[in-house]
N, C-alpha and C. Protein backbone atom coordinates (compact mmCIF):
# COMPACT_ATOMS: atom_id res chain seq x y z
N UNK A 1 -15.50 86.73 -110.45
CA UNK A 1 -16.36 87.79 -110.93
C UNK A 1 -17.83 87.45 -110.67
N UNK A 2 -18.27 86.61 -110.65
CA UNK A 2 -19.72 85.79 -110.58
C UNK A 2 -19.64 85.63 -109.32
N UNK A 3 -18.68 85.47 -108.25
CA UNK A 3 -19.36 85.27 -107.22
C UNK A 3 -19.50 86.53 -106.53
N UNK A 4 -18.54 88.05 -106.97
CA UNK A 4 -18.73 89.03 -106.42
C UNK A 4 -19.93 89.75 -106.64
N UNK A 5 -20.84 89.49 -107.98
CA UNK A 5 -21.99 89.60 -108.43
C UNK A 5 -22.62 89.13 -107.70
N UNK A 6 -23.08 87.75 -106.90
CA UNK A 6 -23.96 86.92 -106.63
C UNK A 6 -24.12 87.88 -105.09
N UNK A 7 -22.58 87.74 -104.68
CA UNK A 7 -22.63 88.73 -103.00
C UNK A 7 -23.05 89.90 -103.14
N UNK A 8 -22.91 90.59 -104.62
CA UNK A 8 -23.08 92.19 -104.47
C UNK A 8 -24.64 92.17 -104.44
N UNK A 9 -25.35 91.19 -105.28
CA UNK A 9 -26.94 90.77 -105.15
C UNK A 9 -27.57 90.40 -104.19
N UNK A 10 -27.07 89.34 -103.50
CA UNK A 10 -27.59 89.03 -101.99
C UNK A 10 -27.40 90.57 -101.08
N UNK A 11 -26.45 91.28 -101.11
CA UNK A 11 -26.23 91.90 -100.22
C UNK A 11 -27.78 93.31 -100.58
N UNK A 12 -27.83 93.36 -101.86
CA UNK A 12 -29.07 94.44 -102.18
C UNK A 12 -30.51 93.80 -101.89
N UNK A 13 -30.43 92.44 -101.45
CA UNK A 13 -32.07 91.88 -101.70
C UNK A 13 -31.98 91.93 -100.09
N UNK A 14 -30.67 91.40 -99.48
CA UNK A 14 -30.92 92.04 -97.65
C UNK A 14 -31.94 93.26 -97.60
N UNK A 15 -30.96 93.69 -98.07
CA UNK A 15 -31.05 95.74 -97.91
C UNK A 15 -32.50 95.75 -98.08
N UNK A 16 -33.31 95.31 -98.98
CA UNK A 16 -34.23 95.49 -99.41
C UNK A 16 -35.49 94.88 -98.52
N UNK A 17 -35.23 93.86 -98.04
CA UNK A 17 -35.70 93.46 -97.27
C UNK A 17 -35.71 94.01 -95.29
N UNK A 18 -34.55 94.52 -95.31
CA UNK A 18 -34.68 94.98 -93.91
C UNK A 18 -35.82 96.36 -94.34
N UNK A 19 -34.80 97.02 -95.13
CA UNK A 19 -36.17 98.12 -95.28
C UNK A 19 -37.45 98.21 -95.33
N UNK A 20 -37.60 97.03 -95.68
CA UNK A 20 -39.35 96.66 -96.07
C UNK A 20 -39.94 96.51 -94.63
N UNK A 21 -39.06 95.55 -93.98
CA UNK A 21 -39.58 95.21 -92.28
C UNK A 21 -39.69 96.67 -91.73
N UNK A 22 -38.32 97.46 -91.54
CA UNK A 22 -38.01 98.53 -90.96
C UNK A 22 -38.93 99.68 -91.21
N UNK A 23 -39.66 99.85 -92.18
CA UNK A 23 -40.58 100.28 -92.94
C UNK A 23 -42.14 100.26 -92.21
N UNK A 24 -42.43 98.77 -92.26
CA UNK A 24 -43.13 98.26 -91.67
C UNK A 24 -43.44 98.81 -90.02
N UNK A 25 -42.36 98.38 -89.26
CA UNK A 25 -42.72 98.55 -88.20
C UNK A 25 -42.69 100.55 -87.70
N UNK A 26 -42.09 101.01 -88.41
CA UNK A 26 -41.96 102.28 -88.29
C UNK A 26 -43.63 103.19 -88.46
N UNK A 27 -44.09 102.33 -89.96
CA UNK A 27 -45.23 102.98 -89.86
C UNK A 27 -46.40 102.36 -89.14
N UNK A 28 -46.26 101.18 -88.30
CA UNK A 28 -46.69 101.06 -87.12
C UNK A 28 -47.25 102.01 -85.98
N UNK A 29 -45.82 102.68 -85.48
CA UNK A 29 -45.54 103.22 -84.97
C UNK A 29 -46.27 104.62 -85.04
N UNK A 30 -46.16 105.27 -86.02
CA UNK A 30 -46.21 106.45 -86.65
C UNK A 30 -47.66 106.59 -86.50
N UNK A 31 -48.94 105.32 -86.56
CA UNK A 31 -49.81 105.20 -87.33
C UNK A 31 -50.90 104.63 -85.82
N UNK A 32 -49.88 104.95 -84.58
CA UNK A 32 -50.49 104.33 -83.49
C UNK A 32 -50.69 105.20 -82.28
N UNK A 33 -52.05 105.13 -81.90
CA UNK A 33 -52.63 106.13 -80.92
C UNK A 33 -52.29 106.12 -79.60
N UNK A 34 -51.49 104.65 -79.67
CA UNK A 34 -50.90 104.58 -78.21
C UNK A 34 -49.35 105.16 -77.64
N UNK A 35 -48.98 105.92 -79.46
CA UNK A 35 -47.73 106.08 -78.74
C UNK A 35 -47.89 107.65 -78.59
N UNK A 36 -46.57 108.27 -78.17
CA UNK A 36 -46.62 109.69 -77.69
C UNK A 36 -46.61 110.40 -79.66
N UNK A 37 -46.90 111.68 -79.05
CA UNK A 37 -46.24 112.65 -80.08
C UNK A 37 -44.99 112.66 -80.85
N UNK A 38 -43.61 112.79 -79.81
CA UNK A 38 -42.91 112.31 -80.13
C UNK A 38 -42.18 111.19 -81.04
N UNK A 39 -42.51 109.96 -80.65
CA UNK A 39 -42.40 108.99 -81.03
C UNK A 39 -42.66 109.00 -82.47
N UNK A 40 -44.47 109.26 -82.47
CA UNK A 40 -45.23 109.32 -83.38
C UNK A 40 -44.91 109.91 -85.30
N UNK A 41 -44.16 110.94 -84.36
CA UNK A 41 -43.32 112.20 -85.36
C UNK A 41 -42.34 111.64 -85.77
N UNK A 42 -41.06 110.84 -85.48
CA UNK A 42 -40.07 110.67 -85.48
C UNK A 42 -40.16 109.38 -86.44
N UNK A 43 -41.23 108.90 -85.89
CA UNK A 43 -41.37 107.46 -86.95
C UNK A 43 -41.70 107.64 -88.35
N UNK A 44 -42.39 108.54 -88.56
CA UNK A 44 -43.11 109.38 -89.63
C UNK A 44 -42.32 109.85 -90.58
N UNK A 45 -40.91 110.50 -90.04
CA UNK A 45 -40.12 111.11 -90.74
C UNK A 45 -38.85 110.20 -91.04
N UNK A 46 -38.89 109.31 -90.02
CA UNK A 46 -37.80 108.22 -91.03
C UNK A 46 -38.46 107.31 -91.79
N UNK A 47 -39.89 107.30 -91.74
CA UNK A 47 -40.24 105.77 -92.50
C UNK A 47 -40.23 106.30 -93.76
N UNK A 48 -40.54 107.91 -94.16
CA UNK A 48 -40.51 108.85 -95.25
C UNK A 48 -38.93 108.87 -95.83
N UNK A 49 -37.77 108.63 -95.03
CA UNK A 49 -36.39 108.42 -95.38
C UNK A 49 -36.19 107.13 -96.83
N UNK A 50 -37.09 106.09 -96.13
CA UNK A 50 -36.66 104.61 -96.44
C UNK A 50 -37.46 104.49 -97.98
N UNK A 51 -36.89 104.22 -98.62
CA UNK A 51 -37.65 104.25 -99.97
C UNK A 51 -38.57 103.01 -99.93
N UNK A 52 -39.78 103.53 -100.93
CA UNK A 52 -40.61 102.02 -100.74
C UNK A 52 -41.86 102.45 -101.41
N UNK A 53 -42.54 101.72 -101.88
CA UNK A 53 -43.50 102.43 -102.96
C UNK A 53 -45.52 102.68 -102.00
N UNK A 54 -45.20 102.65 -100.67
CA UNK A 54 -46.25 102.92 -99.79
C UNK A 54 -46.00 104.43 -99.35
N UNK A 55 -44.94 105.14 -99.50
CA UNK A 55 -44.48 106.11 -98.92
C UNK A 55 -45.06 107.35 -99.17
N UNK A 56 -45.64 107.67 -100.30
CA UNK A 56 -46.31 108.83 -101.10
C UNK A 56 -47.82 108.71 -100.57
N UNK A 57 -48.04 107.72 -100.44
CA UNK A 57 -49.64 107.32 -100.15
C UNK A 57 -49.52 107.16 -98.55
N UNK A 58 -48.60 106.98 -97.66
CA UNK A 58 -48.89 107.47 -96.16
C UNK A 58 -48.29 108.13 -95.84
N UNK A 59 -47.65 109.34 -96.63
CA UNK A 59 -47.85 110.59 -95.89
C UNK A 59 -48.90 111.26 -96.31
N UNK A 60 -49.51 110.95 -97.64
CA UNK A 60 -51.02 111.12 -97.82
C UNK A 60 -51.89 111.14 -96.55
N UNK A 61 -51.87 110.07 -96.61
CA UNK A 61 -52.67 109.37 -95.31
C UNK A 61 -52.20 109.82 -93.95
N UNK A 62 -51.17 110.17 -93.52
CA UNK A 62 -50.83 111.34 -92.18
C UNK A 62 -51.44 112.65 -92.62
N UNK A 63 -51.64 113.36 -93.69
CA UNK A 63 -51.59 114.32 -93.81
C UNK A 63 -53.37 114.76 -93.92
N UNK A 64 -53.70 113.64 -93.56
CA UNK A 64 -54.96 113.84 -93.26
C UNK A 64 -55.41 113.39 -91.15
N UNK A 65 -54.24 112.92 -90.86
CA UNK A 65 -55.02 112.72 -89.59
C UNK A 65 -55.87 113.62 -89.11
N UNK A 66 -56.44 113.42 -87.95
CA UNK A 66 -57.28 113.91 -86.46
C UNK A 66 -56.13 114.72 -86.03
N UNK A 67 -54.95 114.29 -85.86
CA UNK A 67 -53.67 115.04 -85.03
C UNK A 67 -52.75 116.00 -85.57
N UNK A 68 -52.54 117.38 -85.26
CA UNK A 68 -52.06 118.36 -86.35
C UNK A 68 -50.38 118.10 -86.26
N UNK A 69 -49.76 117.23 -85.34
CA UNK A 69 -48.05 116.94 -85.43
C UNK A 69 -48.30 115.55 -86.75
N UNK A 70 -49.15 114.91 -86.84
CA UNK A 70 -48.88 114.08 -88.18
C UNK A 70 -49.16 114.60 -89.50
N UNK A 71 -50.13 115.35 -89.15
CA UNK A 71 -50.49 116.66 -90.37
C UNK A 71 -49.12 117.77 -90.87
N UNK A 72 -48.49 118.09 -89.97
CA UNK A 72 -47.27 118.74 -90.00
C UNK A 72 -46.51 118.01 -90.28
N UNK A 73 -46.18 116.88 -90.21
CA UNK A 73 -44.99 116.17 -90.50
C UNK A 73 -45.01 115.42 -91.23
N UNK A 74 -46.25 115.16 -91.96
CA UNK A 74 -46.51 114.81 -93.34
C UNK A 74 -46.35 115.14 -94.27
N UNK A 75 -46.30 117.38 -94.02
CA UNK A 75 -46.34 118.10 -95.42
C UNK A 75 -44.89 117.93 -95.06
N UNK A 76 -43.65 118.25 -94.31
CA UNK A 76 -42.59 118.48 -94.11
C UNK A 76 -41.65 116.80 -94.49
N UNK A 77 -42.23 115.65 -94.34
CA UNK A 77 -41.46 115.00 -95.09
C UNK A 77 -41.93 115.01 -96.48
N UNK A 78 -43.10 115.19 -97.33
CA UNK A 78 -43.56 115.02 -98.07
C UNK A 78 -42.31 115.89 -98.72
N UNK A 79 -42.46 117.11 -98.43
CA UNK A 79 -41.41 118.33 -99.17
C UNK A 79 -40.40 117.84 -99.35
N UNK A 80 -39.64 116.47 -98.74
CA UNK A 80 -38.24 116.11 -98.83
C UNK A 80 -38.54 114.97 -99.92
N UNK A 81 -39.51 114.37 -100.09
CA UNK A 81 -39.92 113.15 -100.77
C UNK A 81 -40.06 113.47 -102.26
N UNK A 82 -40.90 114.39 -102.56
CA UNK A 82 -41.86 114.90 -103.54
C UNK A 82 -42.30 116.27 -103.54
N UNK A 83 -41.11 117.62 -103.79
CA UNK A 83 -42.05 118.67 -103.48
C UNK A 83 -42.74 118.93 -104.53
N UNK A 84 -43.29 118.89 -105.59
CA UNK A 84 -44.48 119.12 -105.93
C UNK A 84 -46.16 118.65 -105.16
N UNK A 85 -45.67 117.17 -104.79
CA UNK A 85 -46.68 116.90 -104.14
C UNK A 85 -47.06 117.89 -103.13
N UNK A 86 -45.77 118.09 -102.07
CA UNK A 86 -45.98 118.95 -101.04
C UNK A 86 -46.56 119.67 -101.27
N UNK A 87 -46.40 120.62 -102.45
CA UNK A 87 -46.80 121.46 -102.95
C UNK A 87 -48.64 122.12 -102.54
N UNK A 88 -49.01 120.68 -103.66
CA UNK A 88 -50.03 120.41 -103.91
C UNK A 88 -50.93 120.33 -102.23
N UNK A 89 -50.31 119.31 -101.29
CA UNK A 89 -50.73 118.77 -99.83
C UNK A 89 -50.71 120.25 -99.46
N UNK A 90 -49.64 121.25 -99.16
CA UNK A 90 -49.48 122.47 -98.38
C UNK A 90 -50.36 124.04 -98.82
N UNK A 91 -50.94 123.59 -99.96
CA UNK A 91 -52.32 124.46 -100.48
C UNK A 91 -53.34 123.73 -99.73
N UNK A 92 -53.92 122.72 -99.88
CA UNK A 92 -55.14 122.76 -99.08
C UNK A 92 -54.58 122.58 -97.65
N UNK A 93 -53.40 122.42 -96.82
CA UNK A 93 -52.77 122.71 -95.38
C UNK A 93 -52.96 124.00 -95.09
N UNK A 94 -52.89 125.18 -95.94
CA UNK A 94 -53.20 126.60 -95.91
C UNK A 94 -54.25 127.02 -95.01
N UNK A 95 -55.41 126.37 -94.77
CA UNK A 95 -56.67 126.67 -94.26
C UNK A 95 -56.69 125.41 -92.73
N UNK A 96 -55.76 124.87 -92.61
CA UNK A 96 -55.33 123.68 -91.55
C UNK A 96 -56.22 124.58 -90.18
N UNK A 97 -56.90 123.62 -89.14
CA UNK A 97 -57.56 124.38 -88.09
C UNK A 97 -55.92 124.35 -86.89
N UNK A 98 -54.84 123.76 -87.42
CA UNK A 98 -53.54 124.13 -86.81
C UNK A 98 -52.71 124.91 -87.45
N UNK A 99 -52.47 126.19 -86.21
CA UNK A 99 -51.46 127.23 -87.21
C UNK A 99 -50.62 126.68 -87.17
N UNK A 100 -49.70 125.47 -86.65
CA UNK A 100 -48.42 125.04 -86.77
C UNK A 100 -48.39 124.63 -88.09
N UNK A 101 -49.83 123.88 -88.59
CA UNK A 101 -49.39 123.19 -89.79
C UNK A 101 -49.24 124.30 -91.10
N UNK A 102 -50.13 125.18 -90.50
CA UNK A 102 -50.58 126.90 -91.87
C UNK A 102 -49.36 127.01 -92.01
N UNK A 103 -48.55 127.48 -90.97
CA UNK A 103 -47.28 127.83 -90.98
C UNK A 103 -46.19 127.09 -91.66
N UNK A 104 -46.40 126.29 -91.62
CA UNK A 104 -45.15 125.47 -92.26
C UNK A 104 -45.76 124.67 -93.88
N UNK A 105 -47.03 125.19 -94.34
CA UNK A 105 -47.53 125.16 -95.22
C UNK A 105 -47.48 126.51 -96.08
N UNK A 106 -47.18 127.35 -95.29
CA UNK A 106 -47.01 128.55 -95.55
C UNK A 106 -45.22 128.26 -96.22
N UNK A 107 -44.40 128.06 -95.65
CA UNK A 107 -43.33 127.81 -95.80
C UNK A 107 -42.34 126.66 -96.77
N UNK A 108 -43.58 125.90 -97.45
CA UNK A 108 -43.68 125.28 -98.20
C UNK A 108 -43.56 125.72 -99.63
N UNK A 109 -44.44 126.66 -99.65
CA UNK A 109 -44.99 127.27 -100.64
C UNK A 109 -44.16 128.11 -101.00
N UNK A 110 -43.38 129.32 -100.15
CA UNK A 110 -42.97 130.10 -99.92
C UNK A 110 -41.97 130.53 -101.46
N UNK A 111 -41.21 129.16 -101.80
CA UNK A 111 -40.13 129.45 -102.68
C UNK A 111 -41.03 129.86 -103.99
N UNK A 112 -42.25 129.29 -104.14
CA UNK A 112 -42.79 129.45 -105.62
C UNK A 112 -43.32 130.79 -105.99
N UNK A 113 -43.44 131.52 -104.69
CA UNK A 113 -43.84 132.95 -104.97
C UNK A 113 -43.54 133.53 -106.33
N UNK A 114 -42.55 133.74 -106.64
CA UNK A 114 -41.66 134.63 -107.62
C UNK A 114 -42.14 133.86 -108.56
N UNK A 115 -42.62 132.78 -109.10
CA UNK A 115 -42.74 132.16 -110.23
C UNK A 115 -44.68 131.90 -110.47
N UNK A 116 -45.09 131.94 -109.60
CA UNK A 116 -46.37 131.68 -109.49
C UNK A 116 -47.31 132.89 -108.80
N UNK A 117 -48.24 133.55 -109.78
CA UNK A 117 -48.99 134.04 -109.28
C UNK A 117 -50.63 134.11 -109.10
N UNK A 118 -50.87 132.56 -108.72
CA UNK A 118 -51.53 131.61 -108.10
C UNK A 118 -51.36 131.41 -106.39
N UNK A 119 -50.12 131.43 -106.14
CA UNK A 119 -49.96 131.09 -104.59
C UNK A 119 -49.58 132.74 -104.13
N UNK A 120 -49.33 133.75 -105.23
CA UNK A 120 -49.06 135.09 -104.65
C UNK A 120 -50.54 135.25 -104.05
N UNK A 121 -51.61 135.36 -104.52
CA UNK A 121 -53.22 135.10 -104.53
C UNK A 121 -54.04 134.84 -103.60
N UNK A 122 -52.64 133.53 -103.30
CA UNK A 122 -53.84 132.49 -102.43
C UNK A 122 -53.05 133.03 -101.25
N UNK A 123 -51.58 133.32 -101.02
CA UNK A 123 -51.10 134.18 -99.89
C UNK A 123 -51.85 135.25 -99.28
N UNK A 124 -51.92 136.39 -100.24
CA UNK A 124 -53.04 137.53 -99.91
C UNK A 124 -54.43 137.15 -99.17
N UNK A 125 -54.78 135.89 -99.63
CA UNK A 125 -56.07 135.57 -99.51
C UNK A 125 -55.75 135.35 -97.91
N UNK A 126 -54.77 133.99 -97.71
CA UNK A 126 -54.54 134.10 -96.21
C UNK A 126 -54.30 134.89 -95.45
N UNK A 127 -54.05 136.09 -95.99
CA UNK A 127 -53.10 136.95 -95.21
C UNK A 127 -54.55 137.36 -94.23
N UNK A 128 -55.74 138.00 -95.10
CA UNK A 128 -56.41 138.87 -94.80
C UNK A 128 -57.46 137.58 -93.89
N UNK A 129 -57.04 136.39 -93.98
CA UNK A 129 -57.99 134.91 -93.54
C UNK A 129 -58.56 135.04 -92.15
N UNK A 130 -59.55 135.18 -91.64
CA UNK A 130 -60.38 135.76 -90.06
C UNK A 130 -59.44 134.25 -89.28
N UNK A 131 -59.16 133.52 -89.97
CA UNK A 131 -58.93 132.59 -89.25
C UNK A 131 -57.28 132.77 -88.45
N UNK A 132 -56.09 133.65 -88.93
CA UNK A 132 -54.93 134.01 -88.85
C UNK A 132 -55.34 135.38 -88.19
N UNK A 133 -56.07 135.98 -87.43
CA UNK A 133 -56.72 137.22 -86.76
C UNK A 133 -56.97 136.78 -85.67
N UNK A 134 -56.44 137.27 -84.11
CA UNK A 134 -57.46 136.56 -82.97
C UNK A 134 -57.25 138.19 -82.64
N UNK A 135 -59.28 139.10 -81.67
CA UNK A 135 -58.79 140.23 -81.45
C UNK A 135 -58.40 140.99 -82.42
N UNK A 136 -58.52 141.35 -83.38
CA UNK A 136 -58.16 141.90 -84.68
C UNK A 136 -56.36 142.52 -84.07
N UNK A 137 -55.48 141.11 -83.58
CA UNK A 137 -54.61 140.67 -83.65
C UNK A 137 -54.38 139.95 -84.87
N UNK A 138 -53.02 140.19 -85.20
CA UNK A 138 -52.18 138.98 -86.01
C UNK A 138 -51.86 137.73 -85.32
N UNK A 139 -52.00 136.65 -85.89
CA UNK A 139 -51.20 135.62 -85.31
C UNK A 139 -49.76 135.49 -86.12
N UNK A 140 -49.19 134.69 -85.82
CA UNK A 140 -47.48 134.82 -85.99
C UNK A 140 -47.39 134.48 -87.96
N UNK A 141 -48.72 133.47 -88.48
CA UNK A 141 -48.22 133.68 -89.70
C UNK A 141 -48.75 134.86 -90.72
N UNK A 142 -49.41 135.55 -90.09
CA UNK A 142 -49.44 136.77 -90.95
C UNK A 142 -48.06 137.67 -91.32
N UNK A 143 -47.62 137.95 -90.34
CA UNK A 143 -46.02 138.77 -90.38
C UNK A 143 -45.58 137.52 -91.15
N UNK A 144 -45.69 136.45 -90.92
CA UNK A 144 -44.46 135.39 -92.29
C UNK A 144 -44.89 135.52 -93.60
N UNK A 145 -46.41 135.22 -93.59
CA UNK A 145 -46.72 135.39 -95.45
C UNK A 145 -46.30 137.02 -95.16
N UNK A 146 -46.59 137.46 -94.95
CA UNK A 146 -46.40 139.15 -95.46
C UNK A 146 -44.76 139.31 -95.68
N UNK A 147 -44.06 138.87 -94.58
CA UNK A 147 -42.62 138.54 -95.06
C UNK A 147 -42.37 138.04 -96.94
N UNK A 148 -42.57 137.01 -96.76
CA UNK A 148 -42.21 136.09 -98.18
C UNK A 148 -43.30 137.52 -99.48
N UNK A 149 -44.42 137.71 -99.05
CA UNK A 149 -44.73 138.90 -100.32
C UNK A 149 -43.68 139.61 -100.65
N UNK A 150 -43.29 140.23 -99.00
CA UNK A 150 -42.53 141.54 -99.35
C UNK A 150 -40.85 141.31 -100.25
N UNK A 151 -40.49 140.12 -100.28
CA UNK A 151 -39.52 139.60 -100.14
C UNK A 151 -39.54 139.89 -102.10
N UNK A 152 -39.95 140.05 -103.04
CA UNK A 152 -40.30 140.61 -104.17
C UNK A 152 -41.63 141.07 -104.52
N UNK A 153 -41.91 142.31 -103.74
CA UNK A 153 -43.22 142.40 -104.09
C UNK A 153 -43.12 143.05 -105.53
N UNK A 154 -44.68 142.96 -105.78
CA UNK A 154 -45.26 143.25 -107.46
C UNK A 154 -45.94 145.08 -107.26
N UNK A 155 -45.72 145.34 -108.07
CA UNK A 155 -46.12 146.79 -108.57
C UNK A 155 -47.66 147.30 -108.18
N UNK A 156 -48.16 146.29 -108.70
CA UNK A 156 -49.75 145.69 -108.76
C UNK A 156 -50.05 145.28 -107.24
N UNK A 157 -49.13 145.66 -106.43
CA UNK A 157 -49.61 145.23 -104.90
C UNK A 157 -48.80 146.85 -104.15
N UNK A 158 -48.90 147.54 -104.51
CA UNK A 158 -48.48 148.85 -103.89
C UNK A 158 -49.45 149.46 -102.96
N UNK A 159 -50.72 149.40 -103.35
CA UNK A 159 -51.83 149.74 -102.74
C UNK A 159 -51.97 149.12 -101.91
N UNK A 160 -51.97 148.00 -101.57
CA UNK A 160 -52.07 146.87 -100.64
C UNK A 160 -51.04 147.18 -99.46
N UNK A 161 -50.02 147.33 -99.81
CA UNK A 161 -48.53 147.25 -98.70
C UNK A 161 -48.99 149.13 -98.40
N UNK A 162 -49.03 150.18 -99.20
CA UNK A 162 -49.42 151.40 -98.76
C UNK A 162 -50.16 151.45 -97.37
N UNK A 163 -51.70 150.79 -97.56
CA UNK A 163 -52.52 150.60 -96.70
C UNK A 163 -51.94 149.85 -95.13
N UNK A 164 -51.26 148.93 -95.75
CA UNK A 164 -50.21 147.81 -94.40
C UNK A 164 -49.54 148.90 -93.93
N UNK A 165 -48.95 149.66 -94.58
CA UNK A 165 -47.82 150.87 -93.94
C UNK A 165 -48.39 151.61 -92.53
N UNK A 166 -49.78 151.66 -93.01
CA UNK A 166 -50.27 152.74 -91.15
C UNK A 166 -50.77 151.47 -90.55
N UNK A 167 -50.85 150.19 -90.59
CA UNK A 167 -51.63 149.40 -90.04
C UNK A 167 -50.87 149.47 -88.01
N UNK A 168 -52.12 149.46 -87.29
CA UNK A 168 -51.74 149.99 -86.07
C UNK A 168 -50.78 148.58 -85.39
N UNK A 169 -49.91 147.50 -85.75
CA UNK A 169 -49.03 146.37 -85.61
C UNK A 169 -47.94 146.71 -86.16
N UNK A 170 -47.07 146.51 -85.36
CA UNK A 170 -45.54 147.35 -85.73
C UNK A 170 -44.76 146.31 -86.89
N UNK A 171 -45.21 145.28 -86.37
CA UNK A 171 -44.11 144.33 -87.63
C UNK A 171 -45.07 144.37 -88.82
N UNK A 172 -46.24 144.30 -88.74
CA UNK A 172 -47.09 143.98 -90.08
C UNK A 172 -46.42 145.81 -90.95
N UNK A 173 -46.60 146.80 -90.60
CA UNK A 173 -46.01 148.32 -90.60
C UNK A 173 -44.56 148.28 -91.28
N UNK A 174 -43.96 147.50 -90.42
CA UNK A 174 -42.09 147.93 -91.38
C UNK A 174 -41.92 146.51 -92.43
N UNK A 175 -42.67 145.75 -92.30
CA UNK A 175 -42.61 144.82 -93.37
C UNK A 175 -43.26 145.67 -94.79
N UNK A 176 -44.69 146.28 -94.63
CA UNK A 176 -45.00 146.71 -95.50
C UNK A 176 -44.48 148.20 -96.29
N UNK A 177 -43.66 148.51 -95.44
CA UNK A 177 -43.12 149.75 -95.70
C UNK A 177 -41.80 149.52 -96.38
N UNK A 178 -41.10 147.95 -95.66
CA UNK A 178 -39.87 147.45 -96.26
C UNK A 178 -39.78 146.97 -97.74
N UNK A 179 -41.50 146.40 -98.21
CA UNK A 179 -42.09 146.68 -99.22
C UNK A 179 -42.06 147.35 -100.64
N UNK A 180 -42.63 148.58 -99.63
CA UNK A 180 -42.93 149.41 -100.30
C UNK A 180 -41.24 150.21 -101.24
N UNK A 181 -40.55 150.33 -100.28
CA UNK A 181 -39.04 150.72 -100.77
C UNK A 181 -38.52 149.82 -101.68
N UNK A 182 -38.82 148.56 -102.02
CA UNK A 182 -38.59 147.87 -102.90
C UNK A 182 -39.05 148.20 -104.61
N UNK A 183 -40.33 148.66 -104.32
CA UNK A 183 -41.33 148.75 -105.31
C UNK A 183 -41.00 150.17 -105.93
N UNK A 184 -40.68 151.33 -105.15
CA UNK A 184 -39.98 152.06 -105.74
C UNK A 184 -39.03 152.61 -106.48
């Protein structure tokens, strides 16, 4: 019995130890200008796998790079780690100068709609954001937040989706109209 204890112990302080290395060299990796994108990404999201008490604080720290694939893949492991944090990271990602990252900050958020009308707010706010406009074009995450609104819209936003209804963009148009039939 004591010695299956002693092996079942050695065998967890291994474990613990490869992870720590594995850990290590991953966020190396992750954290290095010489490697590709790829790479870069991939390291990021398993070193976020490996439990370890640096892990909350560098995807922190990705989620601030220069580079918008470590910025993205910071809020997206973060969400698997800690979604509140995410949470928290994918509100100020909202205004990201990368729509990849808006977008999937957008998508972050997405579930709390119905419970929070704080991020209903701060959605609207993006929606109408000069920065998600090229050409008084949409870019692709306008039709998504407008998606996730419409997806339970509020009473108190009828006027809003009315106005979307003639808007001269065909998807921004049957989203808000898809809306609107809800609200009725």
């Amino acid at each position: 019995m004591v010695l299956s204890f002693l092996l079942f112990f050695s065998l967890l302080h291994s474990d613990a130890s490869v992870n720590k290395n594995q850990y290590q060299e991953l966020k190396k990796v992750a954290f290095s200008n010489e490697k590709d994108m790829q790479q870069r990404w991939k390291a990021l999201m398993e070193l976020s796998k490996i439990p370890n008490t640096e892990r909350k604080k560098d995807l922190q720290e990705a989620a601030k790079s220069k580079v918008w694939f470590m910025r993205n893949a910071s809020l997206l492991a973060m969400n698997e780690v800690d979604p509140i944090e995410a949470r928290k990271m994918a509100t100020q990602l909202l205004v990201d100068p990368s729509l990849v990252v808006r977008s999937a900050a957008v998508e972050v958020l997405a579930p709390q709609l119905k419970t929070s009308v704080e991020i209903r707010k701060t959605f609207w706010s993006q929606f109408q954001n000069k920065q998600n406009i090229i050409k008084s074009r949409s870019l692709w995450i306008r039709p998504q937040i407008l998606k996730h609104l419409a997806e339970a819209p509020v009473l108190s936003e009828a006027e809003i989706f009315a106005d979307l209804a003639s808007s001269s963009e065909v998807e921004i148009r049957e989203i808000a109209n898809s809306a609107l039939k809800k609200i009725k």
